[in-house]
Protein backbone atom coordinates (compact mmCIF):
# COMPACT_ATOMS: atom_id res chain seq x y z
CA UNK A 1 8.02 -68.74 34.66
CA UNK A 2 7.06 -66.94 31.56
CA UNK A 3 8.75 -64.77 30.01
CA UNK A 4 7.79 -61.02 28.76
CA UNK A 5 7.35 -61.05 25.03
CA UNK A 6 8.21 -57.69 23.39
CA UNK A 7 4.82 -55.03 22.89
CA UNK A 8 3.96 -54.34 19.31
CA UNK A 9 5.45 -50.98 19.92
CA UNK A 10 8.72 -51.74 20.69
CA UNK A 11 9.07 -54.52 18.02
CA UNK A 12 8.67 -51.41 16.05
CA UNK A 13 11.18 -49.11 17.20
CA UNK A 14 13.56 -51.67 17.04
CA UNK A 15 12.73 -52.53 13.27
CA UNK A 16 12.51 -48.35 12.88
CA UNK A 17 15.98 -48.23 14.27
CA UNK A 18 17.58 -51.26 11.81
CA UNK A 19 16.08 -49.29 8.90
CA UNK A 20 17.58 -46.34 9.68
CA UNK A 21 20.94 -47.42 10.21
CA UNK A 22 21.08 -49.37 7.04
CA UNK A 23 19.89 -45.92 5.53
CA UNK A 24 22.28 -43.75 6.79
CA UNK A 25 25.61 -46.62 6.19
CA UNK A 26 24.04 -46.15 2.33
CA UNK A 27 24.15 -42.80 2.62
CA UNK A 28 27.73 -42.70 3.74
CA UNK A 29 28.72 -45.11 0.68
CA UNK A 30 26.99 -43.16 -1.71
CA UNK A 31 29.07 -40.06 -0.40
CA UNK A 32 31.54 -41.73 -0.47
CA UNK A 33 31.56 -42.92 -3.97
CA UNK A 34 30.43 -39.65 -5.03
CA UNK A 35 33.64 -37.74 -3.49
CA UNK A 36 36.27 -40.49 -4.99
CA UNK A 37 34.54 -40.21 -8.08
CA UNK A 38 34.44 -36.09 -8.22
CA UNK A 39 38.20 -36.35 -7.12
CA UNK A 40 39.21 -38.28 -10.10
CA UNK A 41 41.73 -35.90 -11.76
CA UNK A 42 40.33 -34.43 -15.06
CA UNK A 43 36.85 -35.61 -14.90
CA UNK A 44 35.62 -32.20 -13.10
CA UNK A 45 37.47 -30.03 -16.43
CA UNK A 46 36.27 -32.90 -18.97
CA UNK A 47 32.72 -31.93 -17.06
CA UNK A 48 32.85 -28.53 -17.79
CA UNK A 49 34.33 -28.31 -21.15
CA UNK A 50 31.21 -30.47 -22.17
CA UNK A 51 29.40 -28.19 -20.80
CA UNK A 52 30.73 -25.09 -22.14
CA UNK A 53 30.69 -26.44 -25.65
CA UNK A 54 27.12 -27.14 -25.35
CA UNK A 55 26.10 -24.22 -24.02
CA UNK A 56 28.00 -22.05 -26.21
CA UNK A 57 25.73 -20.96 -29.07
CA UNK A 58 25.99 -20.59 -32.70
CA UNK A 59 26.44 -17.50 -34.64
CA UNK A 60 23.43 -17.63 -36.40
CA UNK A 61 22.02 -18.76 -32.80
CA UNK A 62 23.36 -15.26 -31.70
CA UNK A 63 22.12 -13.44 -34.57
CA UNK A 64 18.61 -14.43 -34.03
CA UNK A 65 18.15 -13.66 -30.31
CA UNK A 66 19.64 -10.30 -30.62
CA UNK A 67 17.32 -9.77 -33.44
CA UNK A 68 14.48 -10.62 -31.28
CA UNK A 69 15.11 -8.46 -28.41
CA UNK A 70 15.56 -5.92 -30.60
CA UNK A 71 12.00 -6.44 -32.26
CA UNK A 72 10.68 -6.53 -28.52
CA UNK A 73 12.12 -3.49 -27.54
CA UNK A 74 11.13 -1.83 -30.53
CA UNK A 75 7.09 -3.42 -29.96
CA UNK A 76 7.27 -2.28 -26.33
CA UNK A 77 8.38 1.52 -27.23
CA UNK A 78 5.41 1.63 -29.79
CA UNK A 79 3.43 0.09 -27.43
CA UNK A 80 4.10 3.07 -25.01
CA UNK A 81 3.35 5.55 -27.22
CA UNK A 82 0.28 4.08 -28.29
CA UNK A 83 -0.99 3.97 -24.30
CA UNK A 84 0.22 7.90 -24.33
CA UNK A 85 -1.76 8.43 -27.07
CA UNK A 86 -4.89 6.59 -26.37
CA UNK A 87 -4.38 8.07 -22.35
CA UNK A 88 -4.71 11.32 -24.28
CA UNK A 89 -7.72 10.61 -26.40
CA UNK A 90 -9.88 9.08 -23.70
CA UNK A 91 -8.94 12.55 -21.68
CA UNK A 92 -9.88 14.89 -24.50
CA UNK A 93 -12.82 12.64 -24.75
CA UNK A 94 -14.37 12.70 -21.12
CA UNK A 95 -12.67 16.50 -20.30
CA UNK A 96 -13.66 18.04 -23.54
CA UNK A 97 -17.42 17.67 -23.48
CA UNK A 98 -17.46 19.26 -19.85
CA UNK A 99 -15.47 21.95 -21.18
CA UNK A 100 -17.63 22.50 -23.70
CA UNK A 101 -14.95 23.00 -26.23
CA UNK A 102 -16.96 22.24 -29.36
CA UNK A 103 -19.70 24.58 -28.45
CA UNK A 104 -16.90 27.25 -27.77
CA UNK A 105 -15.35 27.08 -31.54
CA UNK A 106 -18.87 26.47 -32.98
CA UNK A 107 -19.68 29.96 -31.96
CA UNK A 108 -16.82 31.60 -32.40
CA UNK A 109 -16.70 30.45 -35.95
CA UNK A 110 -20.57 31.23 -36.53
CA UNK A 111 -20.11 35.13 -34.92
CA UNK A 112 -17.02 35.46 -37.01
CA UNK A 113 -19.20 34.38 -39.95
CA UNK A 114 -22.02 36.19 -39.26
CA UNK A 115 -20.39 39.57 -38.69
CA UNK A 116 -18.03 39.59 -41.68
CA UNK A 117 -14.59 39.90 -39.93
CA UNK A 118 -11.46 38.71 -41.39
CA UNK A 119 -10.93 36.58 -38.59
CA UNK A 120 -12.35 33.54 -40.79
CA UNK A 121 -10.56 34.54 -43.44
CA UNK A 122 -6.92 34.66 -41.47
CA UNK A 123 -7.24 31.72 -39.42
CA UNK A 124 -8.07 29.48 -43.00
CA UNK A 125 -5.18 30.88 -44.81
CA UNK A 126 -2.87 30.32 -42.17
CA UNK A 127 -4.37 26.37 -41.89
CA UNK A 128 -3.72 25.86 -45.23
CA UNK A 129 -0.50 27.68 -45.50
CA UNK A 130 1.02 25.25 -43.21
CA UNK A 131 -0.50 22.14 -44.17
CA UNK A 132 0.88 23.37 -47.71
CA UNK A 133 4.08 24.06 -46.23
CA UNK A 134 4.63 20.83 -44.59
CA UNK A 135 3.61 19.25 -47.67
CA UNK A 136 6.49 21.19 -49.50
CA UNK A 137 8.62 20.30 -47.44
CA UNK A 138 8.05 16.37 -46.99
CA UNK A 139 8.06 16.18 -51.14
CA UNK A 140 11.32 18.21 -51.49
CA UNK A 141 13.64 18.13 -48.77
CA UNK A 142 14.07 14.06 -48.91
CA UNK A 143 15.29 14.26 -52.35
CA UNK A 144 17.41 17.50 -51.74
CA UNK A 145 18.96 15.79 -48.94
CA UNK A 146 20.29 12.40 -50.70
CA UNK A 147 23.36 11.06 -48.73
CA UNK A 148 26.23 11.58 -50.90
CA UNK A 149 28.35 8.99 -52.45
CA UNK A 150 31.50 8.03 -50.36
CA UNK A 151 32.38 5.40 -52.29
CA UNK A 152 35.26 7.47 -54.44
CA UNK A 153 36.81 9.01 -50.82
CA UNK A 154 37.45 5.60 -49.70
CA UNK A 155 38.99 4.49 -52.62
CA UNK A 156 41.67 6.97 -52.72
CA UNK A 157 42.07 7.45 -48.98
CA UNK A 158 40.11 10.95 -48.55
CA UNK A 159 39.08 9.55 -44.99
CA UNK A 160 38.73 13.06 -43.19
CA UNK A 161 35.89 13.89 -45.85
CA UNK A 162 33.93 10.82 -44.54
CA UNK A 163 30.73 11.29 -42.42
CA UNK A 164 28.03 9.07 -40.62
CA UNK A 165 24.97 10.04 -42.87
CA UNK A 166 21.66 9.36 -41.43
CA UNK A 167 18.89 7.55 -43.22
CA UNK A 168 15.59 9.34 -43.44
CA UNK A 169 12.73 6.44 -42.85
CA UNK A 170 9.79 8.82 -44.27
CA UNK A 171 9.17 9.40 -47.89
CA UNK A 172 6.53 10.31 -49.23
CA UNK A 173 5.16 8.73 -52.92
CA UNK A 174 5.77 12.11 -54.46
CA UNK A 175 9.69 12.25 -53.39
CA UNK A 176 10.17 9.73 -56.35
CA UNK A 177 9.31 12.19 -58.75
CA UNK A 178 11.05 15.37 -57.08
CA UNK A 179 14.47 13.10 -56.98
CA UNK A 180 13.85 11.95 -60.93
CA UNK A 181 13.72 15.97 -61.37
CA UNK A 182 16.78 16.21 -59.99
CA UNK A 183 18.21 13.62 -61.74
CA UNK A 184 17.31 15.38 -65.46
CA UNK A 185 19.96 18.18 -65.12
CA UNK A 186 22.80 15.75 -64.47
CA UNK A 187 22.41 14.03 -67.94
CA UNK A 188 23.03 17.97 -69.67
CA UNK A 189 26.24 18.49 -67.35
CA UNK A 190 28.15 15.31 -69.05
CA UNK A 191 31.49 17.50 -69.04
CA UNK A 192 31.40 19.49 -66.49
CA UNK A 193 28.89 19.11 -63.87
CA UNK A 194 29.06 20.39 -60.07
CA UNK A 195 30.33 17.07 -57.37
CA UNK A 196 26.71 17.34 -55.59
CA UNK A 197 25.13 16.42 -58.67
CA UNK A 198 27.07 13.12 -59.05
CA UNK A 199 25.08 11.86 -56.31
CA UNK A 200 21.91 11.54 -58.33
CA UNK A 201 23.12 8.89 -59.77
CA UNK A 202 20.78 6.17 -61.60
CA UNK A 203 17.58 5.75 -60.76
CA UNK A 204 16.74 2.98 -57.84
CA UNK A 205 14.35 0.11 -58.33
CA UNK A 206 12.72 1.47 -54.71
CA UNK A 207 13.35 3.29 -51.81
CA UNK A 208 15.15 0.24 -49.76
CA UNK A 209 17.68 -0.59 -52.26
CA UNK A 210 18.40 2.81 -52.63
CA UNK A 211 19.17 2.98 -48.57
CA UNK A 212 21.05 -0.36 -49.03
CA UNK A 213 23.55 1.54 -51.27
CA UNK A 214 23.93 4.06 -48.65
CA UNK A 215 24.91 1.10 -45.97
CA UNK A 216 26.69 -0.87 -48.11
CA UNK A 217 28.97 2.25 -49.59
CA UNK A 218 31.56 1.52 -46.60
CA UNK A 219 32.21 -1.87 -48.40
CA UNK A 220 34.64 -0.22 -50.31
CA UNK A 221 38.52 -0.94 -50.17
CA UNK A 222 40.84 2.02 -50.27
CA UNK A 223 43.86 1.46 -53.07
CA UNK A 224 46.49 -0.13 -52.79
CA UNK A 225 44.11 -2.69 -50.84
CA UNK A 226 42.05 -5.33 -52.97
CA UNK A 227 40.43 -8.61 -52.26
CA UNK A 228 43.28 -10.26 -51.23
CA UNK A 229 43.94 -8.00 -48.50
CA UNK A 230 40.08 -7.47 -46.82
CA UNK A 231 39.36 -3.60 -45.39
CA UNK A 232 35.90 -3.51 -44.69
CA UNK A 233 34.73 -0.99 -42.43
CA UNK A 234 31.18 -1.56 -41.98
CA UNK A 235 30.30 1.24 -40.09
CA UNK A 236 26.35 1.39 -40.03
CA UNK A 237 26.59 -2.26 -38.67
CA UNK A 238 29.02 -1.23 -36.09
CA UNK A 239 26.86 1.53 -35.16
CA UNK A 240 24.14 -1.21 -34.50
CA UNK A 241 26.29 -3.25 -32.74
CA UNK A 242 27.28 -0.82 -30.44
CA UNK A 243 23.35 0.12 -29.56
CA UNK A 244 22.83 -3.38 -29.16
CA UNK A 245 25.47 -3.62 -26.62
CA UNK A 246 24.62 -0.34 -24.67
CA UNK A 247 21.03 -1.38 -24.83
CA UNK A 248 21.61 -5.17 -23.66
CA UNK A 249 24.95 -5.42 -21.87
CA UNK A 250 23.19 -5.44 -18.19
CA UNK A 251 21.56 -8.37 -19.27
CA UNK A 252 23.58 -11.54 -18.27
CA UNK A 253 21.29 -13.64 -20.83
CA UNK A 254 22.56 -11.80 -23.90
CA UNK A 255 26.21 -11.47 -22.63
CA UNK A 256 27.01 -14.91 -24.61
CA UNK A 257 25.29 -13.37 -27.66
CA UNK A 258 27.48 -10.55 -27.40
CA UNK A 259 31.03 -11.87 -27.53
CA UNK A 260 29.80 -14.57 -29.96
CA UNK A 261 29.08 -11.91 -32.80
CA UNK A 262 31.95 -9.94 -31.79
CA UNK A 263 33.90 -12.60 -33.16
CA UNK A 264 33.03 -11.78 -36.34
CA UNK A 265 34.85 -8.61 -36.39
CA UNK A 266 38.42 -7.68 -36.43
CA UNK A 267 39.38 -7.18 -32.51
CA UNK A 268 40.67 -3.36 -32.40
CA UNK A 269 38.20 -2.73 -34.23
CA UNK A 270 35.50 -3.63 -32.09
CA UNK A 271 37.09 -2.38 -28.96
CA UNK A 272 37.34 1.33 -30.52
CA UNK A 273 33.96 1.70 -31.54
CA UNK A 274 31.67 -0.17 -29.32
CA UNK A 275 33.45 -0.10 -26.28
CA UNK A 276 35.54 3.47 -27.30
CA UNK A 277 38.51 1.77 -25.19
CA UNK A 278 40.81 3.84 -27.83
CA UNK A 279 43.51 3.77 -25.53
CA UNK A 280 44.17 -0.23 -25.20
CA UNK A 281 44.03 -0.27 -28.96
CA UNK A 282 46.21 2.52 -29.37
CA UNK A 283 49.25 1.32 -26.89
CA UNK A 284 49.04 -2.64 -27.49
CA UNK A 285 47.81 -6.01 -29.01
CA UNK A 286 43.70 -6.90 -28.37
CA UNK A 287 42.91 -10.36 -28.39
CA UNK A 288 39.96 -12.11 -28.96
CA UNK A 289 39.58 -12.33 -25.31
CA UNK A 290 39.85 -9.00 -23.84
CA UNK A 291 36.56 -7.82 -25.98
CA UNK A 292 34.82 -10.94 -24.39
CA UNK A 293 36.17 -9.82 -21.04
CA UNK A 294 35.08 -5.93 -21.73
CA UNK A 295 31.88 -6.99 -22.69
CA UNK A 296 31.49 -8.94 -19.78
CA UNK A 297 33.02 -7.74 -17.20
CA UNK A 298 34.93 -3.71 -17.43
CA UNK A 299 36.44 -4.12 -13.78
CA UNK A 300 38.44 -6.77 -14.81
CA UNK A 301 38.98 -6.24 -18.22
CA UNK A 302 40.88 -3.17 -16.72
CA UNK A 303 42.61 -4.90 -14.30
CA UNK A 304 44.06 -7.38 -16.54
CA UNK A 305 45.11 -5.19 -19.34
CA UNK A 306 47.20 -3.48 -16.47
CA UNK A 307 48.64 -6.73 -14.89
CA UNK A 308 49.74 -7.07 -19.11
CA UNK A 309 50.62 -4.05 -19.90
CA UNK A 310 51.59 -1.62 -16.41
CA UNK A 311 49.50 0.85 -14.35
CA UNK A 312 51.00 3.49 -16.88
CA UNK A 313 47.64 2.37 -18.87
CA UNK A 314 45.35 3.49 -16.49
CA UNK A 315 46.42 6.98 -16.87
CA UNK A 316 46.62 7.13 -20.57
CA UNK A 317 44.81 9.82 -21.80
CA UNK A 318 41.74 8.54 -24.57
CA UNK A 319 40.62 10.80 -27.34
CA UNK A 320 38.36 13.48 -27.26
CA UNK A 321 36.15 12.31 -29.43
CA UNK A 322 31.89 12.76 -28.54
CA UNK A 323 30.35 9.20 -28.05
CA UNK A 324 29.41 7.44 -29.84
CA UNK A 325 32.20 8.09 -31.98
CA UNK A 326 30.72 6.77 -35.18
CA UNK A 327 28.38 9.02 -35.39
CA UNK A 328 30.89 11.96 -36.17
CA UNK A 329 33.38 12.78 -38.84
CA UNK A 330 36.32 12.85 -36.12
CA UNK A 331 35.73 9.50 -35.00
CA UNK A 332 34.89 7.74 -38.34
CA UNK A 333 38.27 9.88 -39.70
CA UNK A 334 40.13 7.85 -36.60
CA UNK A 335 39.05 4.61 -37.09
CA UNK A 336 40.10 4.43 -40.67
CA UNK A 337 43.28 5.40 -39.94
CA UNK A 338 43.86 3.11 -37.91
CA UNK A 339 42.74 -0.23 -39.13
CA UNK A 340 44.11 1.50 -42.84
CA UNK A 341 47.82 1.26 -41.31
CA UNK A 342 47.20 -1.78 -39.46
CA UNK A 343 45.99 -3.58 -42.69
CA UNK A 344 48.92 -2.40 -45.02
CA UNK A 345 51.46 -2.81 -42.47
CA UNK A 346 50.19 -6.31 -42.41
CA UNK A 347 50.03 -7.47 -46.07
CA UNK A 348 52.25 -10.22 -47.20
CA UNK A 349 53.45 -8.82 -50.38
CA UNK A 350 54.98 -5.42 -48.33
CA UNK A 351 58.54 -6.67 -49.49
CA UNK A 352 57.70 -6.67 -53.16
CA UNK A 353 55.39 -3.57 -53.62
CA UNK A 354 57.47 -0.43 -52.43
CA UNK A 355 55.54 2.08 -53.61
CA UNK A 356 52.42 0.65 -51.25
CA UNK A 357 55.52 1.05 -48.85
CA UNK A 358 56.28 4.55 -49.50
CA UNK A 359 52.72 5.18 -49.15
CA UNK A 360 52.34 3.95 -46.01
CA UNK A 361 55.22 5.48 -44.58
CA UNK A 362 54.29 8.84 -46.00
CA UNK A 363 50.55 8.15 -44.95
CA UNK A 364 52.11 7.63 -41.42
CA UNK A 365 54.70 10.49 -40.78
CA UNK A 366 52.31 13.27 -42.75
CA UNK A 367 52.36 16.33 -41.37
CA UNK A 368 49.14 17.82 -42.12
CA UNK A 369 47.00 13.70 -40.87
CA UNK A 370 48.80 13.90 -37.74
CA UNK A 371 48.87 17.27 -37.09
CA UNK A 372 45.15 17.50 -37.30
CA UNK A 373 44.76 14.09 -36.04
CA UNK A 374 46.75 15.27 -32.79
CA UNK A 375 44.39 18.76 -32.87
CA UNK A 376 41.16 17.22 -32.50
CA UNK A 377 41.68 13.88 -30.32
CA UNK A 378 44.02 15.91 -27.72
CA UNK A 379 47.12 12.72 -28.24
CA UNK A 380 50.44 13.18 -28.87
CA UNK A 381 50.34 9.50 -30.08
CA UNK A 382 47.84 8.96 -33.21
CA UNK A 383 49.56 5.89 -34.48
CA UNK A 384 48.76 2.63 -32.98
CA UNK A 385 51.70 1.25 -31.84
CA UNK A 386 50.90 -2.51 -32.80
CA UNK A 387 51.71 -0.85 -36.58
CA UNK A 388 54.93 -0.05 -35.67
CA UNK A 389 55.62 -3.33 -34.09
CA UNK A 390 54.68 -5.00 -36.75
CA UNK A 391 57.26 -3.16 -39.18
CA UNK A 392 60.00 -3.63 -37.01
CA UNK A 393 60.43 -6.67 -36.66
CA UNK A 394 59.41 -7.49 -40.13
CA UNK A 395 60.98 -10.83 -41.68
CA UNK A 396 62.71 -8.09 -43.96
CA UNK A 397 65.65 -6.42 -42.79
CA UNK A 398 65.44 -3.81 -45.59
CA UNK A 399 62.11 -2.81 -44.43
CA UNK A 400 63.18 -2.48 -40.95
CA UNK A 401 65.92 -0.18 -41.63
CA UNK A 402 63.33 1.92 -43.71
CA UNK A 403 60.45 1.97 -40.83
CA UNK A 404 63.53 3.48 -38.68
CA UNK A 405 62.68 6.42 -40.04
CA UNK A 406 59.24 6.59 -37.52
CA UNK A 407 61.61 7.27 -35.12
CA UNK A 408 61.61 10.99 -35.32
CA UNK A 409 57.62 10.86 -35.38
CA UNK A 410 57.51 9.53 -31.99
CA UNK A 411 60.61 12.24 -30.91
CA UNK A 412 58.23 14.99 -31.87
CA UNK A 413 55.37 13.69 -30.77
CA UNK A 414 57.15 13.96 -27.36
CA UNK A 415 58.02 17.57 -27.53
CA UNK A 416 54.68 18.43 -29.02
CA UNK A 417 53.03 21.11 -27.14
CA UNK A 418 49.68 21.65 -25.38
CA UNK A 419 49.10 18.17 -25.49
């Protein structure tokens, strides 16, 4: 008797079968391994820290991809208007013709020629007249219009007379000469010479250096603040900032970018003028980050400065200031008073210098600052309260007993009216 040997088939469905169980009890090992390894406490965090740190880029990393999407942004709009423009000439090129629009001024021009009418005559003048005029007024008005020098109202504290002045790309070659004109009349009024004439000052190596000065003015520390004690406003690179995160902040690419360079700035700072969260600035601490959280994510920045501070946040009032606030005299006039008291309620040597004390307290509790400061940004509270905070529980108890005297500012700022 013989007996069956197996087909070729099932020899391999049997092998088939062997294979795939020794696959799948891999498989299972592998997972296994894989889950005791992933539940190893403090691997996962040590994972993502690495990670983090990595991925988290450098300042100058920051600088130059911002800088590059603002280049392409500014290629694409010129790129747009050259389409419109070159979408207009083709048109005037193909519709024109069958208009016969040349013909049409061609014989107009010969009849009015011809027949001795003034017509010619009127319609010259008034071409020239107005290519004249606009050539007036591109050589003159630049150099009548120089920004004026700030420099002096920073210094001594004049911040209400500050303003955002605009810088004029366009100038001609003959603007040079109009604005050495102008300087000429300043050297004969040595004595006594009117304040708009102070602003000619010397003569610029070009036009760039001489916009440079007009950036670069805000660098200026007010008294009794030095180099010891940093007050920098910058406010044309603020300004930029701010663009750059109204113009990029959908963008979850350039979030990163964001909060990395808004570490280079002092944190109220940024949140009042790129944000314009006045309020959080005005009624509490801002840390490094809650502006990485607002830039990210506005929800729950909101949500977490209430679980910190109360729902009474929310309903804070902010000042009625236009946006963006840097670009007016109100909200430039703000800002310096605040990070001014901030930064000289902060200064190590307040114990020793008491007349940068008085001055503080009297910059504070002024009547006529907080009275117009009240008038225009609709608060009853101008001061930050982190200023206070910080003088009352000052290392000095002198100095505490003095900044008591704030005490009645925030009584009538209670019982002010129409607020």
């Amino acid at each position: 008797m013989k007996i069956p040997r197996p087909t070729s088939s099932s020899a391999g469905e049997q092998s088939t079968s062997s294979i795939s169980t020794q696959d799948q009890e891999l498989a299972a090992g592998r997972r296994q391994d894989s889950e005791h390894v992933t539940t190893v406490p403090g691997i996962a965090s040590q994972r993502e820290g690495a990670e983090e740190t990595r991925v988290k880029p450098t300042i100058e990393e920051s600088f130059d991809k911002v800088l590059k999407e603002v280049t392409r942004y500014d290629e694409d709009l010129v790129k747009g208007w050259r389409d419109v423009i070159n979408t207009l000439l083709v048109f005037v090129r193909f519709i024109g013709p069958s208009w016969h629009c040349a013909s049409f001024f061609g014989t107009v021009l010969r009849n009015g020629i011809y027949f001795g009418t003034d017509i010619v005559f009127y319609v010259c003048l008034a071409t020239v007249s107005l290519s004249v005029g606009l050539y007036f007024v591109t050589t003159v008005l630049p150099a009548l219009t120089v920004p004026g020098d700030q420099q002096k109202k920073i210094e001594y504290r004049v911040f209400n007379k500050l303003s955002y002045q605009l810088i004029r790309p366009y100038k001609s070659s003959q603007v040079w000469g109009v604005y050495y004109l102008f300087t000429i009349p300043r050297r004969w009024f040595t004595s006594r010479k009117p304040r708009r004439l102070s602003d000619y000052r010397k003569i610029p190596v070009d036009w760039p250096s001489f916009d440079l000065r007009v950036v670069r003015q805000f660098d200026k520390c007010p008294l009794p603040l030095n180099d010891s004690n940093p007050f920098s406003l910058k406010v044309y690179e603020l300004c930029a900032f701010q663009w750059a995160v109204t113009m990029f902040q959908d963008s979850p690419s350039m979030i990163p970018h964001l909060q990395n360079l808004s570490g280079t700035m002092p944190t109220s700072l940024t949140m009042s003028a790129v944000p314009g969260e006045w309020k959080y600035t005005i009624w509490g601490d801002i840390l490094s980050k809650d502006v990485e959280l607002r830039l990210k994510d506005s929800r729950a920045f909101e949500e977490s400065k209430e679980d910190e501070m109360g729902s009474y946040v929310r309903c804070t009032p902010s000042p009625s200031i236009s946006d963006p606030s840097l670009h007016y005299a109100e909200g430039i006039w703000l800002l310096f008073r605040h990070q001014h008291w901030m930064a000289m309620a902060k200064k190590l040597d307040l114990r020793s210098l008491w007349y940068d004390f008085d001055n503080l307290i009297k910059s504070i509790d002024s009547d006529s600052h907080h009275a117009a400061l009240q008038q225009f940004t609709s608060l009853r509270f101008v001061m930050p309260f982190p200023v206070v905070d910080v003088l009352w529980t000052h290392e000095d108890p002198t100095v505490r007993k003095q900044s008591l005297q704030l005490l009645s500012y925030f009584e009538d700022a209670w019982k002010t009216p129409g607020i």
